[in-house]
PDB file of N, CA and C in Angstrom:
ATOM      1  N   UNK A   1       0.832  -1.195   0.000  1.00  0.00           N
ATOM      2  CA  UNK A   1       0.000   0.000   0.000  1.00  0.00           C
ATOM      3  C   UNK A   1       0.871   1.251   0.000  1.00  0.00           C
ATOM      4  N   UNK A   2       2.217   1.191   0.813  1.00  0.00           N
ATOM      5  CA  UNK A   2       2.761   2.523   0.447  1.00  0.00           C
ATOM      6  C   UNK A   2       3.601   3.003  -0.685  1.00  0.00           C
ATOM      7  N   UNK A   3       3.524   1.479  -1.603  1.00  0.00           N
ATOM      8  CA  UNK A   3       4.746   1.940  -2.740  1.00  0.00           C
ATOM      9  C   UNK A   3       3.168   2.799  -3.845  1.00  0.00           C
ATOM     10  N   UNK A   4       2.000   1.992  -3.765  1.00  0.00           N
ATOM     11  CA  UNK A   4       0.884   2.993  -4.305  1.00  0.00           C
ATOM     12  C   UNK A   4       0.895   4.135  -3.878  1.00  0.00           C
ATOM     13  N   UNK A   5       1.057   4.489  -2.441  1.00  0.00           N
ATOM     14  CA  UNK A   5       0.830   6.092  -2.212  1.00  0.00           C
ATOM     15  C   UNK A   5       2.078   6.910  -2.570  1.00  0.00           C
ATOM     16  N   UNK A   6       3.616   6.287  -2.771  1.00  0.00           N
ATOM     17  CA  UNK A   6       4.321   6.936  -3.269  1.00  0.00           C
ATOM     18  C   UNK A   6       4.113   7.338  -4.789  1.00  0.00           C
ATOM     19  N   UNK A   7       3.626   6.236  -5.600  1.00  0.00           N
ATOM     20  CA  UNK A   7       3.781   6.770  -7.048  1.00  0.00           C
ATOM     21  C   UNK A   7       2.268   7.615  -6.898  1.00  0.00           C
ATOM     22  N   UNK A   8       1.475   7.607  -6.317  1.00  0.00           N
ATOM     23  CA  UNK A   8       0.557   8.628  -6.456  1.00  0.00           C
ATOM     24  C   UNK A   8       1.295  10.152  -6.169  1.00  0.00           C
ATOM     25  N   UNK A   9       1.729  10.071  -4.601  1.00  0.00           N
ATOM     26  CA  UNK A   9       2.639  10.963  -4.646  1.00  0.00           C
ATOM     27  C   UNK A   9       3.378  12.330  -5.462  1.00  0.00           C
ATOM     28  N   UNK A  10       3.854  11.044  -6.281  1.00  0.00           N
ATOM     29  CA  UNK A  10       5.143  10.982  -7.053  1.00  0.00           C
ATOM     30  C   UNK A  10       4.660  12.158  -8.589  1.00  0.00           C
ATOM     31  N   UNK A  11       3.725  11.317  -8.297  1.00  0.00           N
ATOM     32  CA  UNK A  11       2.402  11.703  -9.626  1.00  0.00           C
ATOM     33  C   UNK A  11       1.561  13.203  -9.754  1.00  0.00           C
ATOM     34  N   UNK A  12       1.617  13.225  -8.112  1.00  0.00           N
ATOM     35  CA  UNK A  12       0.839  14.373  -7.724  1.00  0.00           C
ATOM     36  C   UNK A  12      -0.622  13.856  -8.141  1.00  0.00           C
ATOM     37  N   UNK A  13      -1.161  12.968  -8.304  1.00  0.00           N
ATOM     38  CA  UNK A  13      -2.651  12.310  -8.615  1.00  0.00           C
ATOM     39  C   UNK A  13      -2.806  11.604  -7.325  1.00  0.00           C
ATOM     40  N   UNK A  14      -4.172  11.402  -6.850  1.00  0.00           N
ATOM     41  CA  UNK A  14      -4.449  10.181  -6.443  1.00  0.00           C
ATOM     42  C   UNK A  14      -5.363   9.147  -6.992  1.00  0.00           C
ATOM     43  N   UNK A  15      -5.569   8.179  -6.441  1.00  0.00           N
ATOM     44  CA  UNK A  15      -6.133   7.074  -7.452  1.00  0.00           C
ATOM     45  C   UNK A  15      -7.631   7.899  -7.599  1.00  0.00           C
ATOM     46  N   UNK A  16      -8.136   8.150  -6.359  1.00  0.00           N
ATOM     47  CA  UNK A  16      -9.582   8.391  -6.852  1.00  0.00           C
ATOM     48  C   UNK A  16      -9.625   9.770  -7.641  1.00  0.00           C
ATOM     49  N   UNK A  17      -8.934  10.406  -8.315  1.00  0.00           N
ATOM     50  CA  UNK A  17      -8.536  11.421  -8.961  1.00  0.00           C
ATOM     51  C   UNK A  17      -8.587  11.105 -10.504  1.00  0.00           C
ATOM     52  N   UNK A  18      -7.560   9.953 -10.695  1.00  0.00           N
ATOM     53  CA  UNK A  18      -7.485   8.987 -11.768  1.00  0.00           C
ATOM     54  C   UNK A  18      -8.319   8.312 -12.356  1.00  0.00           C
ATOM     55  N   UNK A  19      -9.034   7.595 -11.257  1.00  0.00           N
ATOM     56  CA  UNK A  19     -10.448   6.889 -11.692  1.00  0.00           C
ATOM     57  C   UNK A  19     -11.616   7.632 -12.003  1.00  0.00           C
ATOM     58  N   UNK A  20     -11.850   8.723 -11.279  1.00  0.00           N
ATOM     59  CA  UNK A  20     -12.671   9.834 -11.690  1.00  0.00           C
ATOM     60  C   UNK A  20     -12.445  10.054 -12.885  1.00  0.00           C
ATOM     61  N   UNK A  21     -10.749  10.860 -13.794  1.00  0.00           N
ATOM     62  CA  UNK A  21     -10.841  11.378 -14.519  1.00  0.00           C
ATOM     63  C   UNK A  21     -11.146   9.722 -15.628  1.00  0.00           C
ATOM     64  N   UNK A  22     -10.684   8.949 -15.435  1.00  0.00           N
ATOM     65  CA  UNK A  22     -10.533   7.710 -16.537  1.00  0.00           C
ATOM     66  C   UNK A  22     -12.081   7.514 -16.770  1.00  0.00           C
ATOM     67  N   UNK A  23     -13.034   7.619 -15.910  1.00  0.00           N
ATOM     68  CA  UNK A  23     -14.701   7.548 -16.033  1.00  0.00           C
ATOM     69  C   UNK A  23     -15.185   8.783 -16.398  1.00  0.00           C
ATOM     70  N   UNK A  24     -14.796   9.632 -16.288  1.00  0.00           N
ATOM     71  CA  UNK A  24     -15.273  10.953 -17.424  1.00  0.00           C
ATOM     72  C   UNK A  24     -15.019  11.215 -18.847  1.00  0.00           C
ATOM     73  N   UNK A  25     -13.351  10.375 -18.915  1.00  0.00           N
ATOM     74  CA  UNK A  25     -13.171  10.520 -20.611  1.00  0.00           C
ATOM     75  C   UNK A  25     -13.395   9.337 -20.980  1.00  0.00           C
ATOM     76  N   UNK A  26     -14.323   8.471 -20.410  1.00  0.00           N
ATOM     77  CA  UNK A  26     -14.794   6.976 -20.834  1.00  0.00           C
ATOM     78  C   UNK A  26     -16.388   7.633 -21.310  1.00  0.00           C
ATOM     79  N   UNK A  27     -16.851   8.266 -20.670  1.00  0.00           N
ATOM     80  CA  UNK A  27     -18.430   8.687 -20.444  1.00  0.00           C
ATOM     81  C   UNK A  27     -18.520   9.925 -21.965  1.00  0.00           C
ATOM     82  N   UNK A  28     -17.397  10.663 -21.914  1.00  0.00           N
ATOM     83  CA  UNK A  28     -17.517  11.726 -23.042  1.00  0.00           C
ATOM     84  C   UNK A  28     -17.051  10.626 -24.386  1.00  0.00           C
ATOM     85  N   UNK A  29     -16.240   9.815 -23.751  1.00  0.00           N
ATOM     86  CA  UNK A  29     -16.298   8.804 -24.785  1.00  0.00           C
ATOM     87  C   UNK A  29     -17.586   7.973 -25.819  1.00  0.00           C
ATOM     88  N   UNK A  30     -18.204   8.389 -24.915  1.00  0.00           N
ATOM     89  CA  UNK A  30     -19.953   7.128 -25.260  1.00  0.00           C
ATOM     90  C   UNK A  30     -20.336   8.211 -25.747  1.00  0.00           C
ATOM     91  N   UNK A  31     -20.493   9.281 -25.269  1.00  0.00           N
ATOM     92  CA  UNK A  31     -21.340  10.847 -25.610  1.00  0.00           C
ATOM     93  C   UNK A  31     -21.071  11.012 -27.349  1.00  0.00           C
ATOM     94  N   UNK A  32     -19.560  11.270 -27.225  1.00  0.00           N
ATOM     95  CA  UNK A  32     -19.288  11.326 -28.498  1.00  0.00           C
ATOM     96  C   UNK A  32     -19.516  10.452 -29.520  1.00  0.00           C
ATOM     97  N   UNK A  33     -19.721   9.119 -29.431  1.00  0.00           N
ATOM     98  CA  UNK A  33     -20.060   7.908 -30.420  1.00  0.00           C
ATOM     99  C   UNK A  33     -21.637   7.935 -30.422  1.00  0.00           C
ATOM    100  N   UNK A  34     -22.235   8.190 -29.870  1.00  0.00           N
ATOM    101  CA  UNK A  34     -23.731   8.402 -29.607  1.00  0.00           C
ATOM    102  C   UNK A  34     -24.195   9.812 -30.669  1.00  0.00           C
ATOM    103  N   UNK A  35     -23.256  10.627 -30.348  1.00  0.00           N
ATOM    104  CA  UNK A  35     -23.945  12.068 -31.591  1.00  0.00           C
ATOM    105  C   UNK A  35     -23.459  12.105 -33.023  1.00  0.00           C
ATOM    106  N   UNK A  36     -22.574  11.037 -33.375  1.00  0.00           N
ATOM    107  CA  UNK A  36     -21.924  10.577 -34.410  1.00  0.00           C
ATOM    108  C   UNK A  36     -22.818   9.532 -35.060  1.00  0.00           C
ATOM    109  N   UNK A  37     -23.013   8.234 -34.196  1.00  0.00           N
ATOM    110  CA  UNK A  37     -23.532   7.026 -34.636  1.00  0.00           C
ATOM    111  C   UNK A  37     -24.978   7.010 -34.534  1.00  0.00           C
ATOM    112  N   UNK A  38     -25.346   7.522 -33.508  1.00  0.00           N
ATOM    113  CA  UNK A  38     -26.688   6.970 -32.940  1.00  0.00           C
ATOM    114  C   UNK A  38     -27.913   7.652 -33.262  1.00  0.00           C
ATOM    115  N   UNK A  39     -29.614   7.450 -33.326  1.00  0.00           N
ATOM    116  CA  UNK A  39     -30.234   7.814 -33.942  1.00  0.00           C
ATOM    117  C   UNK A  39     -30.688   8.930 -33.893  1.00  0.00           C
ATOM    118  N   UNK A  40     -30.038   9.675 -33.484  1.00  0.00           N
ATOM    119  CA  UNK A  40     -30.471  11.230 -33.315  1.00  0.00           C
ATOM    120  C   UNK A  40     -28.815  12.187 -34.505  1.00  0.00           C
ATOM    121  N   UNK A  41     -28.286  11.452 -34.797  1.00  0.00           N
ATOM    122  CA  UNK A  41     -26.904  11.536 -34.704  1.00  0.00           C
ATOM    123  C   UNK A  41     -26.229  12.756 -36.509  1.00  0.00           C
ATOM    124  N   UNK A  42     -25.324  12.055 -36.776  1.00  0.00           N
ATOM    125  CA  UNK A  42     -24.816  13.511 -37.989  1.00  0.00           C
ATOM    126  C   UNK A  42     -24.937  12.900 -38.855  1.00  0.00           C
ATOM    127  N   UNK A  43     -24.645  11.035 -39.047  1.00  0.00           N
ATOM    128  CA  UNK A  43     -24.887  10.288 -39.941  1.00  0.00           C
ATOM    129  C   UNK A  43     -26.209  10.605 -40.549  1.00  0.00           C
ATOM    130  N   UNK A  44     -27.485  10.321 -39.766  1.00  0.00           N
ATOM    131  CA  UNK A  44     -28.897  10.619 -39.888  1.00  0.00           C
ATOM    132  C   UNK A  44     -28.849  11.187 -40.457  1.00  0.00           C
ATOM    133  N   UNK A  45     -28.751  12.692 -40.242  1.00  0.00           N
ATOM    134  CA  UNK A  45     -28.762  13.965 -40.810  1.00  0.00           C
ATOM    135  C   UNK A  45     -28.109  13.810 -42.305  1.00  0.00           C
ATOM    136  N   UNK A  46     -27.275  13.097 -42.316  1.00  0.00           N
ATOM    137  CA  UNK A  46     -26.431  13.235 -43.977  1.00  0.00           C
ATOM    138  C   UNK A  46     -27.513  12.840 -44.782  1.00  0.00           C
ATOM    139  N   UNK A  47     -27.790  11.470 -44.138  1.00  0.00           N
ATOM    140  CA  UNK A  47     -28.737  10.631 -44.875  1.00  0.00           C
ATOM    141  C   UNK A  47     -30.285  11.091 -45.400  1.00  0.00           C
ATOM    142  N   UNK A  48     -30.197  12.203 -44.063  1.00  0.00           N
ATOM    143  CA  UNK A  48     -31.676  12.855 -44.477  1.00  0.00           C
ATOM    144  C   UNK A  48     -31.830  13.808 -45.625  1.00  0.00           C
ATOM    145  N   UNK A  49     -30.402  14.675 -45.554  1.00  0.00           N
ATOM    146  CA  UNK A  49     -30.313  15.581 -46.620  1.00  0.00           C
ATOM    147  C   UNK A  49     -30.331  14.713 -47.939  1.00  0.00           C
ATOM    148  N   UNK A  50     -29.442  13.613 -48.175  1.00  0.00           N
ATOM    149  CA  UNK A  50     -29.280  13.253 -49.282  1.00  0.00           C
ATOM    150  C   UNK A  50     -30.946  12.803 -50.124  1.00  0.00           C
ATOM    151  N   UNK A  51     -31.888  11.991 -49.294  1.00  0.00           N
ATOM    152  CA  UNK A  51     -32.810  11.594 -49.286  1.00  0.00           C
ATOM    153  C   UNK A  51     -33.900  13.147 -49.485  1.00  0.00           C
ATOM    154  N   UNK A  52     -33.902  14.297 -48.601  1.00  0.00           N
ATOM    155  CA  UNK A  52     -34.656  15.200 -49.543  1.00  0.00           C
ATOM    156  C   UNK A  52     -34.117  15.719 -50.815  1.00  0.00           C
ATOM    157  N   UNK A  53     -33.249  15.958 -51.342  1.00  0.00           N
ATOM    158  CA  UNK A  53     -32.686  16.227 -52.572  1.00  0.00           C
ATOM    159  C   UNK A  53     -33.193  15.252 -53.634  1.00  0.00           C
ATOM    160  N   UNK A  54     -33.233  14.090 -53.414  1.00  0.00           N
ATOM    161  CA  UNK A  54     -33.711  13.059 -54.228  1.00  0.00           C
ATOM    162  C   UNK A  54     -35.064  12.887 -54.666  1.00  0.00           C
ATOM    163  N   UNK A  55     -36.040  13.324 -53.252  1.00  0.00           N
ATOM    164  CA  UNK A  55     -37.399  13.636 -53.583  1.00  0.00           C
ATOM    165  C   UNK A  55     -37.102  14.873 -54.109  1.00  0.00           C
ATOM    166  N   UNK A  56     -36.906  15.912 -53.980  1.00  0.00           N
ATOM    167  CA  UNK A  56     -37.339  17.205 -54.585  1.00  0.00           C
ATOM    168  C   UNK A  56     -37.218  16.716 -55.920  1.00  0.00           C
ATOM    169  N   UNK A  57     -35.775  16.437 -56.403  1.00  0.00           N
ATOM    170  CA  UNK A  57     -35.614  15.794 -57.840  1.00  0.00           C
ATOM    171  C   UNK A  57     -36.888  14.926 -58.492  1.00  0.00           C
ATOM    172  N   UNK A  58     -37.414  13.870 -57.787  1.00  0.00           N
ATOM    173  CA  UNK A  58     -38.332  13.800 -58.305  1.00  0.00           C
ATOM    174  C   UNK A  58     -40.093  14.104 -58.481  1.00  0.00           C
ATOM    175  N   UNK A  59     -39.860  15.440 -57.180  1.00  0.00           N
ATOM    176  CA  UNK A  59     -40.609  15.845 -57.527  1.00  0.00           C
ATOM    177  C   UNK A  59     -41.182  16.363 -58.789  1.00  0.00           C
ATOM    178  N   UNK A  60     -39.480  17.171 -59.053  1.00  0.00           N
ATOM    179  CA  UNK A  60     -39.749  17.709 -59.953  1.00  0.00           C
ATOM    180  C   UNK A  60     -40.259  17.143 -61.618  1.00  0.00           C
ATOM    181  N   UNK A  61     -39.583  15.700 -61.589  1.00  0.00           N
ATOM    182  CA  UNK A  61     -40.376  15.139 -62.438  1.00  0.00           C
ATOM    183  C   UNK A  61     -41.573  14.364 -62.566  1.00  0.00           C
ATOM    184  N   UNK A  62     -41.927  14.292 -61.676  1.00  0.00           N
ATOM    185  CA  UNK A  62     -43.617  13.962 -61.356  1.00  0.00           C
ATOM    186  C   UNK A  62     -44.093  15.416 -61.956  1.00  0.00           C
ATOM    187  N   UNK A  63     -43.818  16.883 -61.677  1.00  0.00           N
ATOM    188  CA  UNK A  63     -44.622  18.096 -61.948  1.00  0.00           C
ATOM    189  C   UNK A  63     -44.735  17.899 -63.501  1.00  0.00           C
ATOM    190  N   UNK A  64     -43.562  17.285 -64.060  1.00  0.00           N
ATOM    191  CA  UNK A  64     -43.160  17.398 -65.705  1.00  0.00           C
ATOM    192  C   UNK A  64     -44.349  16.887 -65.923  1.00  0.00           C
ATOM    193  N   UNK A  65     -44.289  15.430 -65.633  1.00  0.00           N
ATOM    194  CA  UNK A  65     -45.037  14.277 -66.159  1.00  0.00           C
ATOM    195  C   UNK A  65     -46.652  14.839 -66.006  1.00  0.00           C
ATOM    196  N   UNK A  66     -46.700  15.461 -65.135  1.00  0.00           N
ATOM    197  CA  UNK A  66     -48.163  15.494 -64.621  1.00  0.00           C
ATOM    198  C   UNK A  66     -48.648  16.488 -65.696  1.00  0.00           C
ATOM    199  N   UNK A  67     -47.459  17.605 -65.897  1.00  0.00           N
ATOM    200  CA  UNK A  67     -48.463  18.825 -66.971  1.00  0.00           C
ATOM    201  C   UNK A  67     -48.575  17.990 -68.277  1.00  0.00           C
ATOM    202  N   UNK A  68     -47.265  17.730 -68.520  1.00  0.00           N
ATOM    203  CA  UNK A  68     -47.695  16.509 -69.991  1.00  0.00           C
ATOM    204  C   UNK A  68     -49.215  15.790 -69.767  1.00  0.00           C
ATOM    205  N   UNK A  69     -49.509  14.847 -68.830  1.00  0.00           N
ATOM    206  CA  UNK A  69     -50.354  14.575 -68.973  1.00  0.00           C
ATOM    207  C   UNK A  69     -51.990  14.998 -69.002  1.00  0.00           C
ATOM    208  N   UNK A  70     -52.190  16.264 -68.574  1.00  0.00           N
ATOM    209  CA  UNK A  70     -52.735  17.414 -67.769  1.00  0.00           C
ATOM    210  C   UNK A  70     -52.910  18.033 -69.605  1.00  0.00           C
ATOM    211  N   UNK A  71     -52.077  18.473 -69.846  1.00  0.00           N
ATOM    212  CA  UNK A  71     -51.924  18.498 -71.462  1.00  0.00           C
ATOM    213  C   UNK A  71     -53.141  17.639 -72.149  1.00  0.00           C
ATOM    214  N   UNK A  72     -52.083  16.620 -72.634  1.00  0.00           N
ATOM    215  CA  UNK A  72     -53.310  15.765 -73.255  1.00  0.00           C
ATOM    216  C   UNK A  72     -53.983  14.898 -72.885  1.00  0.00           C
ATOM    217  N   UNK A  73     -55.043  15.640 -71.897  1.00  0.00           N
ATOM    218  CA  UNK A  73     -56.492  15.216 -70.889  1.00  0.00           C
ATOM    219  C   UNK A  73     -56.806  16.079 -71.806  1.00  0.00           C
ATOM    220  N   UNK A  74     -56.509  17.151 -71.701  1.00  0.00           N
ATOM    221  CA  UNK A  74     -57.446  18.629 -71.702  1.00  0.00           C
ATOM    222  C   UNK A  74     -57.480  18.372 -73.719  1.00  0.00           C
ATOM    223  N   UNK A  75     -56.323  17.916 -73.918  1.00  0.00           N
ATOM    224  CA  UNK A  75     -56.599  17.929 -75.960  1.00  0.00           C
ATOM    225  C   UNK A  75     -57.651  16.597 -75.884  1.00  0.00           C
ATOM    226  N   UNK A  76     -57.792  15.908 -75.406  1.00  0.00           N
ATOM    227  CA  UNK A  76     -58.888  14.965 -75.545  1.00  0.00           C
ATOM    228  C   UNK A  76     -60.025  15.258 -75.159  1.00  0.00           C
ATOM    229  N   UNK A  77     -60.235  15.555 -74.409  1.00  0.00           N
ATOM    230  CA  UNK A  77     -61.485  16.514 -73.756  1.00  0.00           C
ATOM    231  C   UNK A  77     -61.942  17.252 -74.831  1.00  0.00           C
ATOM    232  N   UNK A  78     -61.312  18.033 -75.366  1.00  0.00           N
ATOM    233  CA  UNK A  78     -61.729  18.846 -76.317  1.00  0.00           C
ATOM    234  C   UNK A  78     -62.321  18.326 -78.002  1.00  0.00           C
ATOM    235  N   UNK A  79     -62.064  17.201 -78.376  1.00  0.00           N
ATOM    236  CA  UNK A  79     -62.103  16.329 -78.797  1.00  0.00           C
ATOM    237  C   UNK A  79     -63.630  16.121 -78.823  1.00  0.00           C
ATOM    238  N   UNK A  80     -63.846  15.290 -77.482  1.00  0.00           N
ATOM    239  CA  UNK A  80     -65.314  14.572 -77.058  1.00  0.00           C
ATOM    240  C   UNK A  80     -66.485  15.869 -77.360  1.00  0.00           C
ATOM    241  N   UNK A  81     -67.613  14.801 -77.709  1.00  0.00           N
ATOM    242  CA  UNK A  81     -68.756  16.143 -78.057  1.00  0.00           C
ATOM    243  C   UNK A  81     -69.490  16.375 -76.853  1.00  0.00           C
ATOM    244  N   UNK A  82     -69.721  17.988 -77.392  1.00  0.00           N
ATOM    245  CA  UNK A  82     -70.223  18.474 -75.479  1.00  0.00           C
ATOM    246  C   UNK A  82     -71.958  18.245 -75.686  1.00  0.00           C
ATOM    247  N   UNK A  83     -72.010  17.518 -74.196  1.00  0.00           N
ATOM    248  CA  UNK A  83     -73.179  17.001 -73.988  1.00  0.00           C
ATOM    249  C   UNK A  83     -74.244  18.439 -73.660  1.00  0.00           C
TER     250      UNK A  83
END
């Protein structure tokens, strides 16, 4: 027990000093893999951006498709005899 209290000492630390700090940068450890990885996280977020860009894109071609078709409704319509 006293060659421990010398290298604490020695160290100017003591153990429960050590263990404290070793369980705080263990804990910011998890923190940090959690806002990176986990489902609230930056990954998500990439994934989300990439995923609205892709709908907007096709939104935008659904709008195409739709006036084309919107188009020739309305030339057929015109077509049919009015009742």
């Amino acid at each position: 027990m006293a060659d421990t209290h010398e290298v604490a000492v020695l160290a100017g630390l003591s153990i429960k000093i050590l263990l404290a700090a070793t369980i705080g940068i263990l804990l910011l450890g998890v923190y940090i893999g959690i806002l990176i990885y986990g489902e609230n996280s930056l990954t998500v977020l990439q994934h989300l951006k990439e995923k609205k860009v892709s709908l907007i894109e096709e939104a935008k071609i659904l709008k195409a498709e739709n006036q084309k078709l919107q188009k020739e409704y309305f030339e057929l319509k015109q077509l049919e005899p009015k009742e």
